[in-house]
C-alpha atoms as a PDB file:
ATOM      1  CA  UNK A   1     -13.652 124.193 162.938  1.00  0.00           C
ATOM      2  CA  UNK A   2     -14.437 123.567 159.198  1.00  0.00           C
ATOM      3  CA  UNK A   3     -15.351 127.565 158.853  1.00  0.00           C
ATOM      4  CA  UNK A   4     -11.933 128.379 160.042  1.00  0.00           C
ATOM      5  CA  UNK A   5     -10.470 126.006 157.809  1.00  0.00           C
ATOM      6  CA  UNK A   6     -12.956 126.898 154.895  1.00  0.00           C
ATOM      7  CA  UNK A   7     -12.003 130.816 155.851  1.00  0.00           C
ATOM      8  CA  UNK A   8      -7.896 129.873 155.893  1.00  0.00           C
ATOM      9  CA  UNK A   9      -7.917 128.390 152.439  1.00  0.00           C
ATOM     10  CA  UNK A  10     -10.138 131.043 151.013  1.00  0.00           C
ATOM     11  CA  UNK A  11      -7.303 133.939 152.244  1.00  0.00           C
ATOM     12  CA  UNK A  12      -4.508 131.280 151.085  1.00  0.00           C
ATOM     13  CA  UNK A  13      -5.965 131.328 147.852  1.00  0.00           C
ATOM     14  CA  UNK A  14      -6.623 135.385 147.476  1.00  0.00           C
ATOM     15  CA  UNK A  15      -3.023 135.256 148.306  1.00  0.00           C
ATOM     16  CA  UNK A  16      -1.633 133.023 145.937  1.00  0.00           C
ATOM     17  CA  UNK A  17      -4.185 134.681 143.210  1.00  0.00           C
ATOM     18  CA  UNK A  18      -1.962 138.049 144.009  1.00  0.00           C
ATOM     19  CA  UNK A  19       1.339 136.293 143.770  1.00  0.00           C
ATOM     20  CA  UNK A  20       0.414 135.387 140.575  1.00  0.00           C
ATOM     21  CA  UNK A  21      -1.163 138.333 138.806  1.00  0.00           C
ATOM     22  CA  UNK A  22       1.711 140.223 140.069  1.00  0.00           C
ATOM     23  CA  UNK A  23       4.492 137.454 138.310  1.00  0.00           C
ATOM     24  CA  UNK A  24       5.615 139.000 135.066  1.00  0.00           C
ATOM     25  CA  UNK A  25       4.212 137.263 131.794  1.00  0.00           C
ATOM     26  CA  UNK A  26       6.608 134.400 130.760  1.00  0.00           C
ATOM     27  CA  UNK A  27       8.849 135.393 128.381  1.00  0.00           C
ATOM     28  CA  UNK A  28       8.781 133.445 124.686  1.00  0.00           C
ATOM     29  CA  UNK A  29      12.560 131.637 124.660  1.00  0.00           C
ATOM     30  CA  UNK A  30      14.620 133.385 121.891  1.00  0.00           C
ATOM     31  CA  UNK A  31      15.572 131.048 119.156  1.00  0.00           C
ATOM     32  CA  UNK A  32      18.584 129.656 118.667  1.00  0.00           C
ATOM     33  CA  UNK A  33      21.229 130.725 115.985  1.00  0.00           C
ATOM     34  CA  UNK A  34      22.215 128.291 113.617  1.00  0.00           C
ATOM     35  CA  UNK A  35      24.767 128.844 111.522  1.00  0.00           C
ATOM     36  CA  UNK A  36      24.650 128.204 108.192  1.00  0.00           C
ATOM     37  CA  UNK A  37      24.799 125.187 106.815  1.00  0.00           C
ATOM     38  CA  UNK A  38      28.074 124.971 104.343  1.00  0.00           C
ATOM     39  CA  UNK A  39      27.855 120.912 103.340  1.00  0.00           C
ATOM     40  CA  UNK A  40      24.941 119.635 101.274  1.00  0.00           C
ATOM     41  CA  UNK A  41      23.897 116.596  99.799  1.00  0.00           C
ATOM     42  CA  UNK A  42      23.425 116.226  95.923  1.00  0.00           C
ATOM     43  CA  UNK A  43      19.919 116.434  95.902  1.00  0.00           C
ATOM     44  CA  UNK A  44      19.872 120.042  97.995  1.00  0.00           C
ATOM     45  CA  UNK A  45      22.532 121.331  95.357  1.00  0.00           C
ATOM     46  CA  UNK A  46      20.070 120.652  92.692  1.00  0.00           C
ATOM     47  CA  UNK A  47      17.379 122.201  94.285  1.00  0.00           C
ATOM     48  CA  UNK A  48      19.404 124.725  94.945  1.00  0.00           C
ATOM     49  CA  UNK A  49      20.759 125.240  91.101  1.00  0.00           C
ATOM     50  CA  UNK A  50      17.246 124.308  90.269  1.00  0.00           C
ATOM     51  CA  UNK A  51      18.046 121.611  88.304  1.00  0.00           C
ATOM     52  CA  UNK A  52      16.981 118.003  88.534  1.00  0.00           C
ATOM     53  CA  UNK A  53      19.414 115.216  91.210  1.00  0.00           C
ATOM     54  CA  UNK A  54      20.002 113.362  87.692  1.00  0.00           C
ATOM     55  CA  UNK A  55      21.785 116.667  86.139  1.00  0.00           C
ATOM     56  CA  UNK A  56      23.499 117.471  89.877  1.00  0.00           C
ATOM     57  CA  UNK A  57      24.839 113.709  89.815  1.00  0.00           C
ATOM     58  CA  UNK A  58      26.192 113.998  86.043  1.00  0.00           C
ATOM     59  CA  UNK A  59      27.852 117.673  86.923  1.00  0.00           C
ATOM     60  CA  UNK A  60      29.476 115.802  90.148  1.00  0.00           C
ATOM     61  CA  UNK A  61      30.705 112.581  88.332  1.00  0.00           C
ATOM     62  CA  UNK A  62      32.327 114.802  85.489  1.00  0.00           C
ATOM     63  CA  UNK A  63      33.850 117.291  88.179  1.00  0.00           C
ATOM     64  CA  UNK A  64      32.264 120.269  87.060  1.00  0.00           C
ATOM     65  CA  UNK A  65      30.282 120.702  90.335  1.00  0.00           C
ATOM     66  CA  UNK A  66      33.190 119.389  93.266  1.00  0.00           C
ATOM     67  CA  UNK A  67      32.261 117.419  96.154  1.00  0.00           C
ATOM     68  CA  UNK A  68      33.664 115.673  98.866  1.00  0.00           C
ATOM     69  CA  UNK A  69      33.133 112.211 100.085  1.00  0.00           C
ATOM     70  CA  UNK A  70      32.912 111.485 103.889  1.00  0.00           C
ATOM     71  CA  UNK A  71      32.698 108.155 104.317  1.00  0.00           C
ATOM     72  CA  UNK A  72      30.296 107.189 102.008  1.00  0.00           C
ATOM     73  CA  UNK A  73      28.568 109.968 101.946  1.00  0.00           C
ATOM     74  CA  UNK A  74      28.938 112.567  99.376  1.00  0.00           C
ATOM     75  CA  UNK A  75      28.676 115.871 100.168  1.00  0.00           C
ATOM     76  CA  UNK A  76      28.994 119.108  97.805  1.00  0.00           C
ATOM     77  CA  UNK A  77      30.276 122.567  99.559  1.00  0.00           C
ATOM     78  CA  UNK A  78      28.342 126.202  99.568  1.00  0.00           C
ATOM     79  CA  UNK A  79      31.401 127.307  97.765  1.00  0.00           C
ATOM     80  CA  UNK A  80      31.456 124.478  95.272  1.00  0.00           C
ATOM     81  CA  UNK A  81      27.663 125.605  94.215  1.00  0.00           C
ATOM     82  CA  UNK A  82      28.618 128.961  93.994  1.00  0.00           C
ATOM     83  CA  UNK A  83      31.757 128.409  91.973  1.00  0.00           C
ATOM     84  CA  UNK A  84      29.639 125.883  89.440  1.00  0.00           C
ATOM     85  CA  UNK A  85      27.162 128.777  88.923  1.00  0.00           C
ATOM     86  CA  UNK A  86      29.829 131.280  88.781  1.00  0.00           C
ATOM     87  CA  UNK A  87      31.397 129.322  85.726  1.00  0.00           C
ATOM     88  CA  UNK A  88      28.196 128.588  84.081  1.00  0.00           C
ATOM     89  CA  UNK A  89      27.138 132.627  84.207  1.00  0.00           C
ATOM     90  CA  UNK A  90      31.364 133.058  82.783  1.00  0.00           C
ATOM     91  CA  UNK A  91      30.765 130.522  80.207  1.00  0.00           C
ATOM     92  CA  UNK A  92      27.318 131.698  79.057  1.00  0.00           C
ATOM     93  CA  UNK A  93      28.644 135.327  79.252  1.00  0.00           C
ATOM     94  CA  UNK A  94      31.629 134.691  76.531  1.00  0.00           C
ATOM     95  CA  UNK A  95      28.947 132.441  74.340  1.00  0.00           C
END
């Protein structure tokens, strides 16, 4: 009785080894779109103007570069940084 049982699991297993060569390759999940981000922190504008959090913090408390608080957070807007640059190039451009 074991050689039947022996034989059984041997075809069980050639068929399960067909199943599964004939399964199509998993497919690599597609990443997510993110949209971009449009509120950043102080220190990301800097980086971003590539100048140091000190210089981002003096250009916010003056008003030159705009931000938002919510709640206590502060938060400066893509537009805001592109605006602030878009001065500075103006201003440079008249000097």
């Amino acid at each position: 009785m074991t050689d039947d049982r022996t034989a059984q699991i041997g075809q069980l297993l050639a068929q399960l080894a067909t199943l599964m060569a004939d399964q199509p390759a998993p497919r690599e999940p597609e990443p997510a779109h993110r949209p971009a981000r449009v509120l950043f922190t102080v220190e990301e504008a800097a980086e971003q103007l590539g100048i140091g959090k000190t210089t981002a913090y003096s250009y916010v408390r003056t008003g030159e570069l705009e931000s938002v608080l919510i709640g206590r957070l502060r938060r400066i807007h893509a537009d805001a940084i592109a605006g602030f640059t878009a001065r500075l190039v103006a201003k440079h451009r008249a000097a």
